[in-house]
Protein backbone atom coordinates (compact mmCIF):
# COMPACT_ATOMS: atom_id res chain seq x y z
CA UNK A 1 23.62 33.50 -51.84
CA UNK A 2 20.99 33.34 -49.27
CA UNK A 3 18.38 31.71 -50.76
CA UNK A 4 20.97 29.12 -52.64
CA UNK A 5 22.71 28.61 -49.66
CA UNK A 6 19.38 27.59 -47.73
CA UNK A 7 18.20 25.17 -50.72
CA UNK A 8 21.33 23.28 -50.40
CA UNK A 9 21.22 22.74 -46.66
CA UNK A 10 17.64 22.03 -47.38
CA UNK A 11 17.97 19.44 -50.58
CA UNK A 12 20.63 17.37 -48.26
CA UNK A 13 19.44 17.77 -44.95
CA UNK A 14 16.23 16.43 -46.08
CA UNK A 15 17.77 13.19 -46.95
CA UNK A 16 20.06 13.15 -44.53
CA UNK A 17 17.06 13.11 -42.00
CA UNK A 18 15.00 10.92 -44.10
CA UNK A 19 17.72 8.27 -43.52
CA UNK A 20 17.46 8.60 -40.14
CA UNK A 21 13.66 8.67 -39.99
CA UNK A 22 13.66 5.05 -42.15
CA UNK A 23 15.76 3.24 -39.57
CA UNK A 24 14.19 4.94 -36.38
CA UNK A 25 10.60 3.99 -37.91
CA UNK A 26 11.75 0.40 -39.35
CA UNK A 27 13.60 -0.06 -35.48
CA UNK A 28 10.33 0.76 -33.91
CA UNK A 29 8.32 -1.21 -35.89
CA UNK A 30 10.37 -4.52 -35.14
CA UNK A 31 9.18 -4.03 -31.75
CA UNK A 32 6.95 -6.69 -31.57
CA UNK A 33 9.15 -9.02 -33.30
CA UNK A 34 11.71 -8.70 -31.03
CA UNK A 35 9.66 -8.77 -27.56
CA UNK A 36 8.10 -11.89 -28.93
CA UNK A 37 11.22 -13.96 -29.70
CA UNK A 38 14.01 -12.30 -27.22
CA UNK A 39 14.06 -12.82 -23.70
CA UNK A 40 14.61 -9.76 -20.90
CA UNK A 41 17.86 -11.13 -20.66
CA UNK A 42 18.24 -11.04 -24.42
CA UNK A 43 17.34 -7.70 -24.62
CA UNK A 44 19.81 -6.69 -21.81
CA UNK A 45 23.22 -8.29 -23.57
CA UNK A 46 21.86 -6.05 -26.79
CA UNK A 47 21.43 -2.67 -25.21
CA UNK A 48 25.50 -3.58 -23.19
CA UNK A 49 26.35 -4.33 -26.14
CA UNK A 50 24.75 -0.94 -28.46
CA UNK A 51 26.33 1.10 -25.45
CA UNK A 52 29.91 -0.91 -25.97
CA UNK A 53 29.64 -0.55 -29.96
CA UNK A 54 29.66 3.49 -29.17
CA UNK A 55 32.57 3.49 -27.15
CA UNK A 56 34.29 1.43 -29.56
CA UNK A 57 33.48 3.16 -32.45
CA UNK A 58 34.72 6.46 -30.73
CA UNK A 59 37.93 4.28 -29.78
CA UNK A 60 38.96 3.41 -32.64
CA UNK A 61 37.74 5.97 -35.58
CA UNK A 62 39.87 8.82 -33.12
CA UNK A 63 37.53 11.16 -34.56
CA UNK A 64 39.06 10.94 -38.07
CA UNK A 65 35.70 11.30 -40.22
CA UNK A 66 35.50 14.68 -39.35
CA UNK A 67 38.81 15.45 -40.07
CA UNK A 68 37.97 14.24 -43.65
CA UNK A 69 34.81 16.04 -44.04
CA UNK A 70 37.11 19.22 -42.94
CA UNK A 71 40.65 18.64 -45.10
CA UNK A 72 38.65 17.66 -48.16
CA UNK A 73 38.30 21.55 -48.60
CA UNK A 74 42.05 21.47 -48.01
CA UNK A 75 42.92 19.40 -50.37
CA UNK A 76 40.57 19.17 -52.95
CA UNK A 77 41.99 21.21 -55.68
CA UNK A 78 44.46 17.98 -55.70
CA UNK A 79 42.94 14.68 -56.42
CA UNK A 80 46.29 13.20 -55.28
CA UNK A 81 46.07 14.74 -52.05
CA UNK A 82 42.50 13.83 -51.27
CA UNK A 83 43.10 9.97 -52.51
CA UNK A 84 46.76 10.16 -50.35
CA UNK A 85 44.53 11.42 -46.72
CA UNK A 86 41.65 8.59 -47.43
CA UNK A 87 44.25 6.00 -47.74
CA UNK A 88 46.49 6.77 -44.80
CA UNK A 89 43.77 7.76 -42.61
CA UNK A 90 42.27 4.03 -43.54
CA UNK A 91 46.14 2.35 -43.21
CA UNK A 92 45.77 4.07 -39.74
CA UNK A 93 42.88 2.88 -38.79
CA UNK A 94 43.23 -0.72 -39.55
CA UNK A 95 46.54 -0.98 -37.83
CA UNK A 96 45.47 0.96 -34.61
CA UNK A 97 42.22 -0.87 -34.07
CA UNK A 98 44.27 -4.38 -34.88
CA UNK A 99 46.75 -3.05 -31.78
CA UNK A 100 43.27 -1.65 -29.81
CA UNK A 101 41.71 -5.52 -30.85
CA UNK A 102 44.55 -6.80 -28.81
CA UNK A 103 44.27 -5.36 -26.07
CA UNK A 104 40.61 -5.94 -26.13
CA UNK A 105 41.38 -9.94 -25.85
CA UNK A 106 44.15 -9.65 -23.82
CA UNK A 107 42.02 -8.06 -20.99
CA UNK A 108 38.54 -10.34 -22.10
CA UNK A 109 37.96 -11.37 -18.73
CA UNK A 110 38.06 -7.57 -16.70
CA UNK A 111 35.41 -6.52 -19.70
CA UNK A 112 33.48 -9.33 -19.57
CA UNK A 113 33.49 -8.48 -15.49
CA UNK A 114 33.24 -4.88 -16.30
CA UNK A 115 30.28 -5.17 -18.89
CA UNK A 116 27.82 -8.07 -17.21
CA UNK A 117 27.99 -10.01 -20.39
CA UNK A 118 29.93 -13.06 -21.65
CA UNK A 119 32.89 -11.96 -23.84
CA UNK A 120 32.21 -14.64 -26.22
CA UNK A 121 30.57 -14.27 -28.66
CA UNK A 122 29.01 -11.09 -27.82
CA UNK A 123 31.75 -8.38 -26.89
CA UNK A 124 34.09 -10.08 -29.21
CA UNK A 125 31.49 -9.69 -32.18
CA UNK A 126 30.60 -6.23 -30.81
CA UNK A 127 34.56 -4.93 -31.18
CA UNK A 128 34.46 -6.78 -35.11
CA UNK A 129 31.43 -4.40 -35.86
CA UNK A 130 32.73 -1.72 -34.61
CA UNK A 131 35.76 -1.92 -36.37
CA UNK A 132 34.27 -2.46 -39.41
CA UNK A 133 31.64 0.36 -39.13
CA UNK A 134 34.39 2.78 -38.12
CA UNK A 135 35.53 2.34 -41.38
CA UNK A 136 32.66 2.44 -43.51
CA UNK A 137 31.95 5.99 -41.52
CA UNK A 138 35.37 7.20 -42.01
CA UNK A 139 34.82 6.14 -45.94
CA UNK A 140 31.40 7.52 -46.35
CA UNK A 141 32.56 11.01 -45.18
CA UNK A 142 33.89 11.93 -48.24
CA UNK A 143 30.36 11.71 -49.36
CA UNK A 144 29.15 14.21 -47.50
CA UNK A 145 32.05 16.48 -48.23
CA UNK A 146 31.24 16.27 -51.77
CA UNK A 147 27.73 16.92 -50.78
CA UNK A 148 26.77 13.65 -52.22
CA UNK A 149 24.16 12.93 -50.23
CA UNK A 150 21.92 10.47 -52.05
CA UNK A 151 25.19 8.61 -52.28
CA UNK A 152 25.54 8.47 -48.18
CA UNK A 153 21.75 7.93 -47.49
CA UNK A 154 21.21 4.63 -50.34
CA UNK A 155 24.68 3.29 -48.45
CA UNK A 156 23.20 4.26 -44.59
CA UNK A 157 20.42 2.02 -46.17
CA UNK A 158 21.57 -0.82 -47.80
CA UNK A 159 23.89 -1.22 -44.61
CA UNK A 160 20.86 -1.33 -42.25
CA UNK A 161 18.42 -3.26 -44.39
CA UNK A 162 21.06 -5.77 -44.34
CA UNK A 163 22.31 -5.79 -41.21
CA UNK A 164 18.72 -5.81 -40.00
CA UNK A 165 17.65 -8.73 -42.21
CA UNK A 166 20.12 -10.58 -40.99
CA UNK A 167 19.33 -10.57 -37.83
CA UNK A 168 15.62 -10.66 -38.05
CA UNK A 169 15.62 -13.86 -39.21
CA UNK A 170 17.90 -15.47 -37.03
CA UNK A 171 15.99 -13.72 -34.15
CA UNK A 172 13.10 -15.26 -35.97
CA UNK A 173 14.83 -18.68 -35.57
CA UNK A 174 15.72 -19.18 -32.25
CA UNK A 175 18.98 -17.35 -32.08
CA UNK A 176 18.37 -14.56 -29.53
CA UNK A 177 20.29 -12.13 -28.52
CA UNK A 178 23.22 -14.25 -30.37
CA UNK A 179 21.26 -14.24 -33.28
CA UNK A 180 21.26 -9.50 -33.14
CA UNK A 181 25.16 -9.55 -32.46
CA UNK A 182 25.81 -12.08 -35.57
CA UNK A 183 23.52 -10.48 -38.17
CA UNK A 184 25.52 -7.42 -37.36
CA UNK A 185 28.59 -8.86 -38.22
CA UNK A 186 27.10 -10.53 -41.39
CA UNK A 187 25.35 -7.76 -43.05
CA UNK A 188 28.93 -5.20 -42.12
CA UNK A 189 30.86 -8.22 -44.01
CA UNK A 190 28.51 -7.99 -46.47
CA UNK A 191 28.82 -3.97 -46.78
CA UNK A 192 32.60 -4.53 -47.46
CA UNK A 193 32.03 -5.67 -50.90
CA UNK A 194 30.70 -2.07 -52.10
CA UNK A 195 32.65 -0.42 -49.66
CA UNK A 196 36.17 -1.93 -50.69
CA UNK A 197 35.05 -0.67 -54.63
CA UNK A 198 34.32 2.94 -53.49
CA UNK A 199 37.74 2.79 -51.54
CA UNK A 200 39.77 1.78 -54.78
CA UNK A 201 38.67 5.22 -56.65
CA UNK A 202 39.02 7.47 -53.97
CA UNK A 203 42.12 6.21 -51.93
CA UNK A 204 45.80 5.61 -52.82
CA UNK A 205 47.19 3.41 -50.13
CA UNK A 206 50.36 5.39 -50.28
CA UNK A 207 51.08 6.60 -46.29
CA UNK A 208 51.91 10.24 -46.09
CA UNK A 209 53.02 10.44 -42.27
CA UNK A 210 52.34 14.74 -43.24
CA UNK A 211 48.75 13.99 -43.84
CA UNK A 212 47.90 12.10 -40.82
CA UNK A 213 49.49 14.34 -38.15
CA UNK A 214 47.94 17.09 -39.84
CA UNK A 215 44.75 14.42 -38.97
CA UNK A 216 44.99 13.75 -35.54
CA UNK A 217 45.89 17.04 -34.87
CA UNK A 218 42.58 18.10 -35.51
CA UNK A 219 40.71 14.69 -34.91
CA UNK A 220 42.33 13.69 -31.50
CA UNK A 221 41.24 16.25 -28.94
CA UNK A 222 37.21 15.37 -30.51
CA UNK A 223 37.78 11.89 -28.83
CA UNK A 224 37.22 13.29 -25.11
CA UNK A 225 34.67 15.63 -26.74
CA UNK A 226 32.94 12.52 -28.16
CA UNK A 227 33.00 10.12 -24.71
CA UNK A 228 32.11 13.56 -22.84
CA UNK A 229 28.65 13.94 -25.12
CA UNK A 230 28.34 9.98 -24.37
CA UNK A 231 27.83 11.09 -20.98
CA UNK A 232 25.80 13.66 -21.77
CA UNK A 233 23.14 11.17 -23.19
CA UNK A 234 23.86 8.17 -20.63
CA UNK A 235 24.17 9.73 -17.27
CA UNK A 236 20.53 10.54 -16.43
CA UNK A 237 19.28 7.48 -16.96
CA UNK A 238 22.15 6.08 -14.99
CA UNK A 239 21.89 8.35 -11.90
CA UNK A 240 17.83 7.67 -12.08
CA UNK A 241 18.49 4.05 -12.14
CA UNK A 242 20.17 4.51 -9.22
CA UNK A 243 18.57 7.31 -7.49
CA UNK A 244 14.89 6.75 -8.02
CA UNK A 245 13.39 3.69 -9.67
CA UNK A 246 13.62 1.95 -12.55
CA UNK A 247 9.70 2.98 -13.58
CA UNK A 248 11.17 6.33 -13.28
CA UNK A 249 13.96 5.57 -15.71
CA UNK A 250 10.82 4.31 -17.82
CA UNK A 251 8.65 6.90 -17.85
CA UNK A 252 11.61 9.64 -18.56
CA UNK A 253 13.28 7.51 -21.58
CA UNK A 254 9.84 7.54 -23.34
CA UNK A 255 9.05 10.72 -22.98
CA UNK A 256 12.76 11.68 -23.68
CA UNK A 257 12.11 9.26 -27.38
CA UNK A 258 9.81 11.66 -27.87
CA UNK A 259 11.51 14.99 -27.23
CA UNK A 260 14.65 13.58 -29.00
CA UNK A 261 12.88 13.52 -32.46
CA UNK A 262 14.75 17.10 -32.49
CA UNK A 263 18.06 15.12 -32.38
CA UNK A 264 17.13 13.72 -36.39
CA UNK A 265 16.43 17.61 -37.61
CA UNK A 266 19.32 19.18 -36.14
CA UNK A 267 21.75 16.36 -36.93
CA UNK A 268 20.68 15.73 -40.35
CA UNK A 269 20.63 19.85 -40.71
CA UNK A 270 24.60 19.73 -39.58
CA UNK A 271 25.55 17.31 -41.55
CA UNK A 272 24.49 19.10 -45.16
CA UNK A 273 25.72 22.41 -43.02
CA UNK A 274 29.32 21.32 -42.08
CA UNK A 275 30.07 20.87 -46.01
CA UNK A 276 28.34 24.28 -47.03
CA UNK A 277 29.97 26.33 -44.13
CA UNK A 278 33.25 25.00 -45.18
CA UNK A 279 32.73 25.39 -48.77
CA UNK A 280 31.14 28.80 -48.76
CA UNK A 281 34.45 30.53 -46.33
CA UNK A 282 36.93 28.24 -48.38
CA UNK A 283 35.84 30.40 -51.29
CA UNK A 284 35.30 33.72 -50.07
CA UNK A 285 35.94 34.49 -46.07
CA UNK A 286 35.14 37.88 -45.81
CA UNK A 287 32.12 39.86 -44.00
CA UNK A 288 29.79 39.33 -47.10
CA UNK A 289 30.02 35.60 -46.48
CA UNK A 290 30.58 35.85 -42.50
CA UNK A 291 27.20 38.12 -42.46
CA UNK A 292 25.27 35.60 -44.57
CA UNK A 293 26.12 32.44 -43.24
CA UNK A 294 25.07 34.59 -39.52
CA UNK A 295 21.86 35.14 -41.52
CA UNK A 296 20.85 31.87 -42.03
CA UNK A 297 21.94 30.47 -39.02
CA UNK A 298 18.84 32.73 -37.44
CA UNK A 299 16.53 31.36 -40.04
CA UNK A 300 17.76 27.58 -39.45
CA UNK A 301 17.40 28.63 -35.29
CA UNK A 302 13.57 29.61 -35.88
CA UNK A 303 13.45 26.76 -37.69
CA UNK A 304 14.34 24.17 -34.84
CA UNK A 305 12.50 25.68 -32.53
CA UNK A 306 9.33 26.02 -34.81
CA UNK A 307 9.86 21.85 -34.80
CA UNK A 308 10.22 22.06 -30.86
CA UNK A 309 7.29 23.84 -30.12
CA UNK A 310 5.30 21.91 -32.40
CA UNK A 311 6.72 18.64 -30.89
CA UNK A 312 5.93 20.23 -27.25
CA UNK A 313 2.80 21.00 -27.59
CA UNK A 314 1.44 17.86 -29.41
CA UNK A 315 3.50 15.95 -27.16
CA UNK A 316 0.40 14.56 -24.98
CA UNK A 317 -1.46 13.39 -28.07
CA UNK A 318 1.53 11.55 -29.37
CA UNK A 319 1.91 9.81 -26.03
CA UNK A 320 -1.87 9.34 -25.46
CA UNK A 321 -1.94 7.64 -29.19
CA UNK A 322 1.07 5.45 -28.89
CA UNK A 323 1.35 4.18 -25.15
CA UNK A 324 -0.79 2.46 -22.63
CA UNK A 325 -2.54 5.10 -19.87
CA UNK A 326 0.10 4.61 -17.23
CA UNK A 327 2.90 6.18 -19.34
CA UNK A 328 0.91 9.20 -20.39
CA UNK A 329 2.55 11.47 -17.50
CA UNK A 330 5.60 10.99 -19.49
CA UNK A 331 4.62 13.83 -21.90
CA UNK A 332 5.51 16.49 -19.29
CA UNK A 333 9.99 16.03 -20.30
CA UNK A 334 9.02 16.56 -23.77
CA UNK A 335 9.06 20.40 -24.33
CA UNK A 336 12.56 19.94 -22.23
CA UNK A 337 14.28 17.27 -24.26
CA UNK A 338 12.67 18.97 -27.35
CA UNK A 339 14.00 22.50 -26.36
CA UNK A 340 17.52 20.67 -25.22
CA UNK A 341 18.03 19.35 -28.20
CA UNK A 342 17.37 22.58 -30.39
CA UNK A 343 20.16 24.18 -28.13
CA UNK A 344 21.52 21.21 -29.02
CA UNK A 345 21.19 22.39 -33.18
CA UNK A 346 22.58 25.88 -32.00
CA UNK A 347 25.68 24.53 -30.34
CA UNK A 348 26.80 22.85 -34.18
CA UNK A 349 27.60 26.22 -35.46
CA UNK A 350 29.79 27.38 -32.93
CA UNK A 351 31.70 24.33 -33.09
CA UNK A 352 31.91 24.48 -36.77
CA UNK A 353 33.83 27.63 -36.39
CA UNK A 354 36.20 26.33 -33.98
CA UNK A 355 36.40 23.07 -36.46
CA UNK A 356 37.14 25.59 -39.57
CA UNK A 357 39.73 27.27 -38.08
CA UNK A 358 41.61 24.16 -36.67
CA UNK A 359 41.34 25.06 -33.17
CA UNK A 360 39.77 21.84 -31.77
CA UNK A 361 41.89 21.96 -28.47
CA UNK A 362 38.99 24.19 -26.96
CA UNK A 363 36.34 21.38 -27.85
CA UNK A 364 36.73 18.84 -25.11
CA UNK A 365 37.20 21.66 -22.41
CA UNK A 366 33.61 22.82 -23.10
CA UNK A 367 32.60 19.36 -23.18
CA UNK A 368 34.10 17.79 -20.31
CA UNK A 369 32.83 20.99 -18.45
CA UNK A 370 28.85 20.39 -19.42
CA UNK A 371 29.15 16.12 -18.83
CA UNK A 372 30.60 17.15 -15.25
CA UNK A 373 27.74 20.23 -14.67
CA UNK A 374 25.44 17.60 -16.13
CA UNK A 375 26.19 15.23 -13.70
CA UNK A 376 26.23 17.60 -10.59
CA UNK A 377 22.66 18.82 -11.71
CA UNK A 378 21.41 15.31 -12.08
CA UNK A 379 22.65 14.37 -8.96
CA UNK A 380 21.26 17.14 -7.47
CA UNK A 381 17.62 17.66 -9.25
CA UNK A 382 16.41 13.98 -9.70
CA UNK A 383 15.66 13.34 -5.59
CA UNK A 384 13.62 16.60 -5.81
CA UNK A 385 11.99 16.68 -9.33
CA UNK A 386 12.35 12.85 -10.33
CA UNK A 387 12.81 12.04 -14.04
CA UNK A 388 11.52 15.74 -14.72
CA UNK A 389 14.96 17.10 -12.94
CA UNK A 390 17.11 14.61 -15.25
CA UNK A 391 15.52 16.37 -18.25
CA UNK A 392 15.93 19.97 -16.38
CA UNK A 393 19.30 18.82 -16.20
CA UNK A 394 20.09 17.88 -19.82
CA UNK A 395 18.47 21.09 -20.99
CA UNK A 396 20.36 23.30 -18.47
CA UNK A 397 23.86 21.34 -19.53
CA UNK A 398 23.33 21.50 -23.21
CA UNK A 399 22.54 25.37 -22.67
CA UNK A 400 25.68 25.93 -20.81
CA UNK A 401 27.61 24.47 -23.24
CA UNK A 402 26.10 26.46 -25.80
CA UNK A 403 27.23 29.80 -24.28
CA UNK A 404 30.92 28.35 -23.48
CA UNK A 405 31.23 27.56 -26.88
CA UNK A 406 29.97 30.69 -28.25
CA UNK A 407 32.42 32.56 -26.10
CA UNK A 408 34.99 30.02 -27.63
CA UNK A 409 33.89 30.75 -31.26
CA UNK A 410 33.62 34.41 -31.22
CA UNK A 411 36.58 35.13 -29.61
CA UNK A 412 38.53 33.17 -32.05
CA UNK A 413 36.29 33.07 -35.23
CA UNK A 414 34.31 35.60 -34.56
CA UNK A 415 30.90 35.83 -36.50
CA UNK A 416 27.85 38.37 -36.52
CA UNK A 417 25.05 36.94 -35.34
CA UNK A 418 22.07 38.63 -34.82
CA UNK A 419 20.37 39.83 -31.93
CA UNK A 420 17.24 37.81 -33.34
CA UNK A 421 19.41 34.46 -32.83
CA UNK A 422 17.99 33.84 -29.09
CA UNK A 423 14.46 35.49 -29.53
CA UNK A 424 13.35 32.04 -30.51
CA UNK A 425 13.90 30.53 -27.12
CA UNK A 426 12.26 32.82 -25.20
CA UNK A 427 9.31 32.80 -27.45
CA UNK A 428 9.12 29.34 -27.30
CA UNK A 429 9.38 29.31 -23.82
CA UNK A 430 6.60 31.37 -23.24
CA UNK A 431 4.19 29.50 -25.77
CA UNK A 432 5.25 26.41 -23.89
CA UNK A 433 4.48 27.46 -20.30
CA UNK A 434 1.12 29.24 -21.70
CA UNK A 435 0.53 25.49 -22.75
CA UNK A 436 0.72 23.79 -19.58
CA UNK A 437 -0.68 26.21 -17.39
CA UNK A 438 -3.65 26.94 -19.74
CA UNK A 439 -4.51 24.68 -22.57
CA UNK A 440 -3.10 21.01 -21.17
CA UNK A 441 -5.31 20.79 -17.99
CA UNK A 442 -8.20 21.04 -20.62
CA UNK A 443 -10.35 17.26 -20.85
CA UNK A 444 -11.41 18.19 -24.27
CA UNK A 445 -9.24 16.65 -27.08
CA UNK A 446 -10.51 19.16 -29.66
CA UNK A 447 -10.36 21.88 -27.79
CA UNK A 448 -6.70 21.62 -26.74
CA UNK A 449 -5.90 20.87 -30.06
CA UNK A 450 -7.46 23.75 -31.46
CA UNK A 451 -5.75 25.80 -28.96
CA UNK A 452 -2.81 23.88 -29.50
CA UNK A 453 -2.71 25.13 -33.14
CA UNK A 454 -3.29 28.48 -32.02
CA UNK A 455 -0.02 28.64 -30.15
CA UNK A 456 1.78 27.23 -33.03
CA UNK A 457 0.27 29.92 -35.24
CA UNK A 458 1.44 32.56 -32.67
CA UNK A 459 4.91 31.90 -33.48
CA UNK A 460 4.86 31.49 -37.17
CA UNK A 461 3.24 35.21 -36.86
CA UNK A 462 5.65 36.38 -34.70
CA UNK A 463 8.47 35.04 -36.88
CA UNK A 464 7.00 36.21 -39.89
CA UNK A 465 6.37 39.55 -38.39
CA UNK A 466 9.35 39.95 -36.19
CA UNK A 467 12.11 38.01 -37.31
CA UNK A 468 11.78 38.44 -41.34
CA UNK A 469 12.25 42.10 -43.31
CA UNK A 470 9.24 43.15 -46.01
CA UNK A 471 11.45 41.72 -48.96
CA UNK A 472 12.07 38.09 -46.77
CA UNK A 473 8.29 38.07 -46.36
CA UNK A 474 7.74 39.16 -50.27
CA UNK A 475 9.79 36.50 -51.65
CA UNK A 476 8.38 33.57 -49.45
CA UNK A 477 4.82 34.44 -50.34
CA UNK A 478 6.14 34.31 -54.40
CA UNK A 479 7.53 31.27 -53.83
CA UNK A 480 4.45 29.41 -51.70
CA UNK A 481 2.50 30.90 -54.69
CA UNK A 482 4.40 29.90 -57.41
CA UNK A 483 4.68 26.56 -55.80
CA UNK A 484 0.79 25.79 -55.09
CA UNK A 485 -0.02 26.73 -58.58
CA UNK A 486 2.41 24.40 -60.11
CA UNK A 487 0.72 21.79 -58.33
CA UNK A 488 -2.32 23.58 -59.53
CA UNK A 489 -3.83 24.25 -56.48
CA UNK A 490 -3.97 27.86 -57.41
CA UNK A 491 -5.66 29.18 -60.87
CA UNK A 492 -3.13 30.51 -62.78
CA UNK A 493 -3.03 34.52 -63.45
């Protein structure tokens, strides 16, 4: 079970991060298209408006693709079922965002106010793509329920190339930021043809008012838990804005870019884990199962922080390659972010159990209790630290959420982790400090990296040593084996 269990998560999580890498990598390098043909104003309307797309997306979706990706194991042993919850969570969705849209133009002027940016065409266009997007992500759940993950990722990137192409070339022609907000719109219209033919073989627009309560039951109290991680990811910039300098805010949001790589591993990781940990209790939740899925939840934690560590410590080099001298300071929030966002990874599994057992209630109170210690810390940390305290502050927040939810989970789904669940922090905390006091005031590029590697070699020992039985150990050397010499880079025999 273990080592089938692990090459599923692997085989999906793989392209589920792969996705994520493509339009990150494509994003980054339109760079210089887009700071060639947009103004500083442009580019201002188009990060209001990414920030309002978020909130409306949260707004209006209510949460429901997760309730799909969790009653698909409900219902699945009855087509009818599953095709009767896609169509009325859709019918549901398209009337309450029509009644949300109204509101939205009724009050145009206080957003417009509220925002900095003219309504039209901008916030109007920004509510039509979020409304359309919301569905295509409530639709494309079911994907990843069925585990059909090449499925999700060629539909993630036909939507993007042709959202992106769009708008590209009306960038390209004089459009500005106009020219972003309307290739949006075009390439989601264009989505809808595909979209509308997947819908007609897995939804039967026949309302079951049983269904959806059942729903929003379980999607509703994720809404606060949603806006509260919102704040989790916008506040420190906002509070540096105000309470240092914007070069501060600079410095801090490229070294967080950096750090936040983690965010693609352990979110592409829970989405292929969400359907398996579902999948694998639906069928069999006893202790065998419980004590397994515990057991690779300690490989996949040495796994992020194996990423994190290497991220930390070659942090400086990817700064010193990729930005001009005056940002290189930056490096110093990466182990931070990197570590914050591996507690980050942890934090999915214990709200997976809540999740499986239906007890989302005791989501948003964790939440809303880490966005408001996030704040506080912020508020207190960044006039002493700068942007190094708004990164000691995300870390610290995401941590304390961790262990509130943990206490959550195991009280009420309790599983057995092991002891060897948290060891990775602490060795990667130690590695990391070793690297900054020791190996980072070093001038010599080959040197530190040599040293560098070292480090990163000290954990893979101790993990291999510490953290893995004889037979673990056994069957990963077969494997490496058995893999290098069918790529015959070992003689056979």
């Amino acid at each position: 079970m273990l080592s089938k269990g692990l090459a599923r998560i692997g085989k999906h999580s793989t392209r589920y991060i792969l996705a994520e890498v493509i339009i990150n990598a494509v994003q980054f390098l339109l760079i210089p298209v887009y700071t060639r043909f947009l103004t500083r104003e442009d580019y201002g309307i188009i990060s209001t408006t990414t920030v309002t797309f978020a909130v409306f997306q949260i707004l209006l979706l209510f949460s429901l693709h997760g309730a799909v990706v969790r009653f698909f194991f409900d219902y699945r042993k009855r087509e009818q079922d599953v095709r009767a919850m896609m169509g009325s969570y859709i019918i549901f969705t398209v009337v309450w965002s029509v009644m949300f849209g109204l509101g939205v133009f009724t009050f145009r002027d206080t957003l417009s106010h509220l925002l900095g940016i003219p309504f039209e065409p901008f916030i109007r266009f920004t509510f039509i793509t979020g409304f359309i997007a919301a569905n295509i992500r409530l639709v494309v759940s079911l994907l990843r329920a069925q585990d059909r993950s090449f499925e999700y990722l060629v539909l993630l990137l036909v939507q993007f190339a042709l959202t992106t192409l769009v708008a590209v070339y009306l960038v390209v022609h004089g459009w500005g930021a106009y020219g972003v907000v309307t290739g949006q719109v075009i390439g989601l219209l264009l989505m809808c043809i595909p979209l509308l033919i997947y819908v007609s073989k897995t939804a039967s627009f026949r309302f079951r008012p049983d269904i959806l309560k059942s729903g929003l039951k379980f999607s509703l109290p994720l809404v606060p838990h949603n806006l509260s991680n919102w704040i989790l990811t916008a506040a420190d910039r906002i509070l540096l804005n105000n309470m240092a300098s914007l070069a501060s805010t600079g410095l801090y949001s490229l070294g967080y870019n950096v750090g936040a790589v983690m965010r693609f591993i352990t979110m592409g990781i829970n989405q292929a884990w969400v359907p398996f940990f579902y999948d694998t209790l639906d069928k069999d939740p006893g202790k065998v199962s419980k004590t397994n899925i515990a057991r690779i939840i300690s490989y996949l934690t040495a796994g992020y922080f194996l990423c994190a560590l290497g991220l930390s410590i070659l942090g400086r080099e990817v700064i010193i390659l990729m930005a001009d001298p005056k940002f290189h300071i930056s490096y110093i929030v990466i182990p931070v972010i990197a570590a914050s966002y591996s507690i980050r990874g942890m934090y999915f599994f214990a709200i997976n159990q809540l999740s499986y057992i239906k007890k989302t209630t005791l989501i948003p109170v964790g939440s809303i209790l880490a966005a408001i210690f996030n704040v506080f810390l912020n508020i207190l940390l960044i006039p002493q630290l700068g942007y190094l305290g708004a990164a000691l502050a995300t870390a610290a927040s995401n941590l304390a959420m961790l262990l509130l939810f943990l206490v959550f989970a195991q009280k009420n789904f309790p599983l057995p982790y092991e002891a060897r669940y948290v060891m990775p922090i602490l060795v990667f905390t130690f590695l990391t400090l070793g690297d900054f006091h020791f190996v980072e005031p070093l001038d010599s590029l080959p040197l530190r990296l040599l040293l560098k590697s070292g480090l990163i070699l000290m954990y893979i020992i101790y993990i291999a040593f510490r953290y893995l039985d004889t037979e673990e150990r056994v069957k990963i050397i077969e494997k490496a084996g058995l893999f290098f010499k069918k790529r015959r880079i070992l003689p056979k025999g």
